[in-house]
C-alpha atoms as a PDB file:
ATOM      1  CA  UNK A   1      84.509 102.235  98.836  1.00  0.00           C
ATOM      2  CA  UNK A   2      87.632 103.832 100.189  1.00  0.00           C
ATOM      3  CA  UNK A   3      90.125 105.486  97.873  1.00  0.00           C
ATOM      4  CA  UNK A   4      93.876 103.931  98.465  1.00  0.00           C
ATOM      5  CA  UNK A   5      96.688 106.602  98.672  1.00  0.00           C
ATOM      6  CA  UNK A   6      99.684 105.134  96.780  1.00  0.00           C
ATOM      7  CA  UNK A   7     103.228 105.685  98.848  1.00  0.00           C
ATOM      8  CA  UNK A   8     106.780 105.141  97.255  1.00  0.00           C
ATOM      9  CA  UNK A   9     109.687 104.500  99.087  1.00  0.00           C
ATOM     10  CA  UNK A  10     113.587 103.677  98.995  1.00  0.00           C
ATOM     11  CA  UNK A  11     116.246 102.676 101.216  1.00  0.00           C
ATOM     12  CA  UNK A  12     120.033 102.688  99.840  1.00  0.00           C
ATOM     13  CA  UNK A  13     121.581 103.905  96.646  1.00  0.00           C
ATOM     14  CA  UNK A  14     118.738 103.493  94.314  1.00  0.00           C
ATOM     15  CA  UNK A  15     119.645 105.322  90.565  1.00  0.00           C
ATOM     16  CA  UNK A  16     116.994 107.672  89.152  1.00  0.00           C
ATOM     17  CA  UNK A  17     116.838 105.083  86.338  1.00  0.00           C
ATOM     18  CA  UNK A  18     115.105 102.406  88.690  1.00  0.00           C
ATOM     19  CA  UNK A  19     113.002 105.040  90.551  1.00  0.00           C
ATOM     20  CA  UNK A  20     111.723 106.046  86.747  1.00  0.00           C
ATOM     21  CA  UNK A  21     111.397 102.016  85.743  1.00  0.00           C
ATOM     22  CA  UNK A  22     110.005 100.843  88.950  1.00  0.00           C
ATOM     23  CA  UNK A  23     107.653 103.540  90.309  1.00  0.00           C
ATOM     24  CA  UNK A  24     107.351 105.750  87.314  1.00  0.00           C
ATOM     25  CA  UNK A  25     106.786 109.543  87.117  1.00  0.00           C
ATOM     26  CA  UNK A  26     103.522 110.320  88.719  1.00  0.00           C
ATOM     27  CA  UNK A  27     104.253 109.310  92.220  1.00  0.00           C
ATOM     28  CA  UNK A  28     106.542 111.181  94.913  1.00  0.00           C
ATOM     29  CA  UNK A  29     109.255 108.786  96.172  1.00  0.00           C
ATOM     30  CA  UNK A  30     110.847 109.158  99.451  1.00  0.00           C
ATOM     31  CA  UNK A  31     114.085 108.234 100.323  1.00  0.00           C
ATOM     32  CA  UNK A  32     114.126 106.763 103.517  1.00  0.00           C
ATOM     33  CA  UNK A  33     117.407 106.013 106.485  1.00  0.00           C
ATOM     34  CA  UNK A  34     119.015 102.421 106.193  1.00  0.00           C
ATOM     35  CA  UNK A  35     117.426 101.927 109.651  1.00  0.00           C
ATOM     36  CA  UNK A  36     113.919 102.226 108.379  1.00  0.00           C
ATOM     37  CA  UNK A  37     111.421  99.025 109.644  1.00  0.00           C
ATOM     38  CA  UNK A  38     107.937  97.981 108.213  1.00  0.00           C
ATOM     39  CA  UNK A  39     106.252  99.786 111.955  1.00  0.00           C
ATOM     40  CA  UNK A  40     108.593 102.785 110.661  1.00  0.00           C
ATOM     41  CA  UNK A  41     106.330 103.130 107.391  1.00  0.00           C
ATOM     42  CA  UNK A  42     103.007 101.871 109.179  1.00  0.00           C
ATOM     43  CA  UNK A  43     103.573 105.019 111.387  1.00  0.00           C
ATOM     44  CA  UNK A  44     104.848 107.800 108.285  1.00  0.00           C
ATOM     45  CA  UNK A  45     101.740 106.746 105.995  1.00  0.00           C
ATOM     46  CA  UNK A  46      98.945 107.314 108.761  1.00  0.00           C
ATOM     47  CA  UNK A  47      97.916 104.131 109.516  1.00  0.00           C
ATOM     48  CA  UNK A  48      98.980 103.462 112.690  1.00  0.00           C
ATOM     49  CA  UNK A  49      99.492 106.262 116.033  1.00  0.00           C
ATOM     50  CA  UNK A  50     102.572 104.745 117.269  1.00  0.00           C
ATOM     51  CA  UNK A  51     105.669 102.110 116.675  1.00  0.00           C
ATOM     52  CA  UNK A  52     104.253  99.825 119.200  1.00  0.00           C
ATOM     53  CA  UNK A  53     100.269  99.813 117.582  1.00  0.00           C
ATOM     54  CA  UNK A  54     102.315  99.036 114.447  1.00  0.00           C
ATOM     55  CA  UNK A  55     104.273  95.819 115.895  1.00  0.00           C
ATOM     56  CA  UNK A  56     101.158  94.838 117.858  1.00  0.00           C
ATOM     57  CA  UNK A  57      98.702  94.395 114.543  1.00  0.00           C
ATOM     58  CA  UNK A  58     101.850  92.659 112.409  1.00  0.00           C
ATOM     59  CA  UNK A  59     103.500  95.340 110.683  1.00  0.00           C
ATOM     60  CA  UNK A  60     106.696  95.388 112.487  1.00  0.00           C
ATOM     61  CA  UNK A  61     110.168  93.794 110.981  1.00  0.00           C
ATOM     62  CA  UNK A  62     113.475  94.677 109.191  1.00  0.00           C
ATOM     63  CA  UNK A  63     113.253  95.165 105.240  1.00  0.00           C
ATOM     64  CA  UNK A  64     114.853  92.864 103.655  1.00  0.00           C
ATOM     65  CA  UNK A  65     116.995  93.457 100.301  1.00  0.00           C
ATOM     66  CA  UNK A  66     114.557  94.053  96.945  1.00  0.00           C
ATOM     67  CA  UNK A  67     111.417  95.269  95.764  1.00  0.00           C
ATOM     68  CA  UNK A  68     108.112  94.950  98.162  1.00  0.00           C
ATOM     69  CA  UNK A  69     104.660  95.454  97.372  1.00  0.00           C
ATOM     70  CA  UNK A  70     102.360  95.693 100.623  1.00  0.00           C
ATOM     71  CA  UNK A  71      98.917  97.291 101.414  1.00  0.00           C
ATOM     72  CA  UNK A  72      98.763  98.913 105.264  1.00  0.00           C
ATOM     73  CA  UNK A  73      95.683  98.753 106.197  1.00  0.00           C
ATOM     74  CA  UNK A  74      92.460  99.492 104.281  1.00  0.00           C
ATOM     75  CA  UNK A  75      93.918 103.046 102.782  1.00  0.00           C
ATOM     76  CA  UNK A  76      97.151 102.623 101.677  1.00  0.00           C
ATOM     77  CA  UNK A  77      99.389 100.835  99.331  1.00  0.00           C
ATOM     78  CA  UNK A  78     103.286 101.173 100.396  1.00  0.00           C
ATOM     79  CA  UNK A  79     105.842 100.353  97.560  1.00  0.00           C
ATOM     80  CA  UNK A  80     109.709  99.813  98.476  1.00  0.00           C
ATOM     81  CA  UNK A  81     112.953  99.438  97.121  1.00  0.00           C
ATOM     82  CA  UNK A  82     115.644  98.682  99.300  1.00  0.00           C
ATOM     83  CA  UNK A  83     119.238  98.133  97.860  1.00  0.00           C
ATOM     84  CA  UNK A  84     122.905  97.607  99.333  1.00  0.00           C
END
């Protein structure tokens, strides 16, 4: 059975208070541009070569506002926060 690597990101002004509540101290979070699309994140976490691979097996798509919970492929678990 594969081990899943755990990634943390946020878009917008997030406090340090909701990076503490939300993804706790034990994980690295990365703040990501405004810009930033699900293919974007298939692509940084190693799952997929290339934007286009991405888009082409579903993972392509704005962000929308709030807290998202999403596995990317068989290896890794992607947690986001996007805010205004």
């Amino acid at each position: 059975m594969a081990l899943v690597t755990e990634h943390a990101f946020t878009i917008g002004e997030v406090t340090a208070r909701d990076i503490s509540v939300l993804f706790g101290d034990d994980i690295e979070v990365i703040k990501l541009p405004e810009d930033t699309r699900w293919e974007d994140i298939a692509v940084r976490v190693g799952t997929f070569k290339s934007l286009s691979q991405a888009r082409k097996n579903g993972f392509g798509g704005d962000i929308s506002l709030g807290w998202h919970s999403r596995k990317i492929g068989k290896k890794n678990r992607v947690w986001v926060l996007k805010n205004d």
